[in-house]
N, C-alpha and C. Protein backbone atom coordinates (compact mmCIF):
# COMPACT_ATOMS: atom_id res chain seq x y z
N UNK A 1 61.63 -37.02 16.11
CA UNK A 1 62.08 -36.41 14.90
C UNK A 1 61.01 -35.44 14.42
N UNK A 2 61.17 -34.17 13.83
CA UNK A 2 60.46 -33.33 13.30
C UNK A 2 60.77 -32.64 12.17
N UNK A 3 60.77 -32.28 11.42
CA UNK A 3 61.12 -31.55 10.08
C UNK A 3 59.79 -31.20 9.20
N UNK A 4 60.13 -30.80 7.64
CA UNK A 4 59.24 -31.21 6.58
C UNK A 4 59.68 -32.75 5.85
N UNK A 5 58.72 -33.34 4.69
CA UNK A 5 59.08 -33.71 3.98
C UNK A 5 58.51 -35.11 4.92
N UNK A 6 57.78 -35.35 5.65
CA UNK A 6 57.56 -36.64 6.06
C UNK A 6 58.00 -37.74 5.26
N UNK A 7 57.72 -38.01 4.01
CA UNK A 7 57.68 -39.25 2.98
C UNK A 7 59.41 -39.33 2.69
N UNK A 8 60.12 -38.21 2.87
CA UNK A 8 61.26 -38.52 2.63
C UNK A 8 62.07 -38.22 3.49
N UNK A 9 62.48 -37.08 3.87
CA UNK A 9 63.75 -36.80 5.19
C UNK A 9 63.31 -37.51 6.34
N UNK A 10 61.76 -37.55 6.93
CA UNK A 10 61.75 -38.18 7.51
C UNK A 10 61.71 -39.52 7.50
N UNK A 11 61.27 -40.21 6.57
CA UNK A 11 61.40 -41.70 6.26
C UNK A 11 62.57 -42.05 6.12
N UNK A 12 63.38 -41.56 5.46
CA UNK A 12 64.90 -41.66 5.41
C UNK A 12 65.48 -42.02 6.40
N UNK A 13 65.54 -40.73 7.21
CA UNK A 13 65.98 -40.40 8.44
C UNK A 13 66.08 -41.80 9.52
N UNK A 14 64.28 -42.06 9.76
CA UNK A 14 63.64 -42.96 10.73
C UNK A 14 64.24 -44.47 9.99
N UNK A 15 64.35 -44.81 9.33
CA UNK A 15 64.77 -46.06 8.59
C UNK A 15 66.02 -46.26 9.19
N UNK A 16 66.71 -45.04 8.92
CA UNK A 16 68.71 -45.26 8.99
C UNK A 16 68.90 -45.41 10.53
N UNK A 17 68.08 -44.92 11.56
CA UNK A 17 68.38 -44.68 12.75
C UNK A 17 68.22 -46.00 13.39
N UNK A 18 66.76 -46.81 13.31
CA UNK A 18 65.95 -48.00 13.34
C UNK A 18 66.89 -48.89 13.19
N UNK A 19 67.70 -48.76 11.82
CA UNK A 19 68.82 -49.69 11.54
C UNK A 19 69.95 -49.67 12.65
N UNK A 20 70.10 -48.49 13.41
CA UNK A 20 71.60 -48.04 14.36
C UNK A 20 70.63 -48.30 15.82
N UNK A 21 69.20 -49.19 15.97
CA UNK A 21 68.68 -49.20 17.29
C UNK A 21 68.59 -48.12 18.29
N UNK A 22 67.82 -47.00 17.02
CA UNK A 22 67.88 -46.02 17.80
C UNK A 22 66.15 -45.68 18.18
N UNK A 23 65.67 -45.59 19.29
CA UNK A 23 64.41 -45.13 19.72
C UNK A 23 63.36 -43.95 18.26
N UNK A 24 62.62 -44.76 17.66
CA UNK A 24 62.06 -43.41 16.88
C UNK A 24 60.70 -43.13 17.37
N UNK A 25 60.50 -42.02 17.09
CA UNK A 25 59.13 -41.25 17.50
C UNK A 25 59.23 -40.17 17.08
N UNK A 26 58.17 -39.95 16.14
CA UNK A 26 57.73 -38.91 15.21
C UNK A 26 55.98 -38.60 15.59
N UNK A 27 56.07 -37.74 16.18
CA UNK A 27 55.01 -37.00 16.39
C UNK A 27 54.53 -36.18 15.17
N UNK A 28 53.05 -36.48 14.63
CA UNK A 28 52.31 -35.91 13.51
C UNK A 28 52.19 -34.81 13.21
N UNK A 29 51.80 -33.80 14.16
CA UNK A 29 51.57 -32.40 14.05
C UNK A 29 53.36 -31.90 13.81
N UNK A 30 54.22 -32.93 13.94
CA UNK A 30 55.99 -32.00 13.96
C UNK A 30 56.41 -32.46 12.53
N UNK A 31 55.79 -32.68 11.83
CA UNK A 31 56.25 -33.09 10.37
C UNK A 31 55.21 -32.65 9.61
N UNK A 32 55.53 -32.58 8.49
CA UNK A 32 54.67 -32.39 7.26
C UNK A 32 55.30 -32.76 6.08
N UNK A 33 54.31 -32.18 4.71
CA UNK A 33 54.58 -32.70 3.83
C UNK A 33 53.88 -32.34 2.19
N UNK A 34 53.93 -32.23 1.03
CA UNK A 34 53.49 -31.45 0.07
C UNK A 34 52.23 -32.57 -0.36
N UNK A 35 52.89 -34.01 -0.06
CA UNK A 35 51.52 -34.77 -0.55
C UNK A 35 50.67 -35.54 0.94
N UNK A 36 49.15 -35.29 1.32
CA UNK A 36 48.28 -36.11 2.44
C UNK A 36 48.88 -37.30 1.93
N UNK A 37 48.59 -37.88 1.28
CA UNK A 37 48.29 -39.58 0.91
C UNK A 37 50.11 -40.06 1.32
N UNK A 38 51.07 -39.80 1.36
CA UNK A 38 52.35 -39.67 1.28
C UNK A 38 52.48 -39.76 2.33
N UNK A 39 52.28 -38.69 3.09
CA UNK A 39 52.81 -37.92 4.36
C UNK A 39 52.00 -39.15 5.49
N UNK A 40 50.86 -39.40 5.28
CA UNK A 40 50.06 -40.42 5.96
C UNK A 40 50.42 -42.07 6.16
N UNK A 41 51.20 -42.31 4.75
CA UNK A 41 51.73 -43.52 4.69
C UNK A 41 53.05 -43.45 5.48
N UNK A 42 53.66 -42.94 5.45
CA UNK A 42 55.22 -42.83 6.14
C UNK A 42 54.60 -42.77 7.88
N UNK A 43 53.88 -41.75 8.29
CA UNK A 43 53.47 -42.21 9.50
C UNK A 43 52.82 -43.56 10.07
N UNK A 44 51.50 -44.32 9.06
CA UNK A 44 52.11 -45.30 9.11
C UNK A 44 52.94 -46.19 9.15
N UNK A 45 53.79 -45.94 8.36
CA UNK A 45 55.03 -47.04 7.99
C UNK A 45 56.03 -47.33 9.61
N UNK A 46 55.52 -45.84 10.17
CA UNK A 46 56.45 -45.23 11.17
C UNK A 46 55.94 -46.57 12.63
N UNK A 47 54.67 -46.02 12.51
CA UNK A 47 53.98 -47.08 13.59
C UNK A 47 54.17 -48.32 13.36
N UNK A 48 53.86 -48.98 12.05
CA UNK A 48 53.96 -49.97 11.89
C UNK A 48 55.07 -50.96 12.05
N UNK A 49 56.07 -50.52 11.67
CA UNK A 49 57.70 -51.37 11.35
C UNK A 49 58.36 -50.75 12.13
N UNK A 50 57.98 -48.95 12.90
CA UNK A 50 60.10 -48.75 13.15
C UNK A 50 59.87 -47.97 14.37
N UNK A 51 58.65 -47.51 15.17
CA UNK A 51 58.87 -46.71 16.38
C UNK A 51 57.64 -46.67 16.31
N UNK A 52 56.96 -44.71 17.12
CA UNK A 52 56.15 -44.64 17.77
C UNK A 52 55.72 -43.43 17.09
N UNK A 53 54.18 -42.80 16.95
CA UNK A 53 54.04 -41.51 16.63
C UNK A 53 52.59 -40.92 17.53
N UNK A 54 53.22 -40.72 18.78
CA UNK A 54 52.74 -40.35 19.60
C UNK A 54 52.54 -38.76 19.44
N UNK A 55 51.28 -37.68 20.16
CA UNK A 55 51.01 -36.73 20.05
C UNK A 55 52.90 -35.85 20.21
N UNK A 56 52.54 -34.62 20.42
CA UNK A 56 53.57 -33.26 20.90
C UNK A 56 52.97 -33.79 22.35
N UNK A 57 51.80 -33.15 22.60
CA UNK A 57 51.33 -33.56 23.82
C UNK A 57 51.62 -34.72 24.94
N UNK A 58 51.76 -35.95 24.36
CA UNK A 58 51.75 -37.06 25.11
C UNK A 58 53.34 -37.25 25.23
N UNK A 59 54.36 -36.67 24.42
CA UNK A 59 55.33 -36.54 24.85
C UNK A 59 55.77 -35.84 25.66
N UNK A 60 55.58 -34.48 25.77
CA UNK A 60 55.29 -33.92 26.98
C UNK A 60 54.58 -34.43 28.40
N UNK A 61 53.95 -35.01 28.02
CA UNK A 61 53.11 -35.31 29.37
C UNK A 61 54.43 -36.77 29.55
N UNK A 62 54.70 -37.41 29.16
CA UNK A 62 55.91 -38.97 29.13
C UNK A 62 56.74 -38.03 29.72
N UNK A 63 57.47 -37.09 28.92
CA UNK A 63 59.30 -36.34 29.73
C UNK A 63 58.93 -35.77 31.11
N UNK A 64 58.06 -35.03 31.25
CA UNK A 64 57.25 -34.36 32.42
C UNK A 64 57.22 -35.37 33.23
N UNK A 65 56.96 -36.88 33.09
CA UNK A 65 56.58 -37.22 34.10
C UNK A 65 55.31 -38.05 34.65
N UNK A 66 54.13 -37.34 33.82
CA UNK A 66 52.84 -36.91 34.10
C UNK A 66 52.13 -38.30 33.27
N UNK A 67 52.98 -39.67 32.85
CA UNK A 67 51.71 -40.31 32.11
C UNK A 67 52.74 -41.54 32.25
């Protein structure tokens, strides 16, 4: 998942999907957000309880093949 708004579209988002057993992974550098302290907790929240927030990079290197 990527957008703005980490703390909310994406938290939103990653919550509702989690609920439908859907694979999440939100990569850091593909989101943002108006507040650090906000935007930081939801990526936590992300790791913690509902998926993965692996680099741009390391996903690439996973689809590729290469890791």
């Amino acid at each position: 998942m990527v957008t703005v708004s980490t703390n909310a579209c994406i938290e939103s988002t990653a919550r509702a999907a989690f609920e439908l057993d859907y694979y999440i992974c939100v990569p850091p550098e593909g989101v943002a957000s108006w507040n650090k302290e906000l935007h930081a907790a939801t990526l936590a929240n992300v790791n913690h309880r509902l998926g993965l927030t692996p680099s741009l990079d390391e996903i690439v290197q996973i689809w590729s093949g290469k890791k």
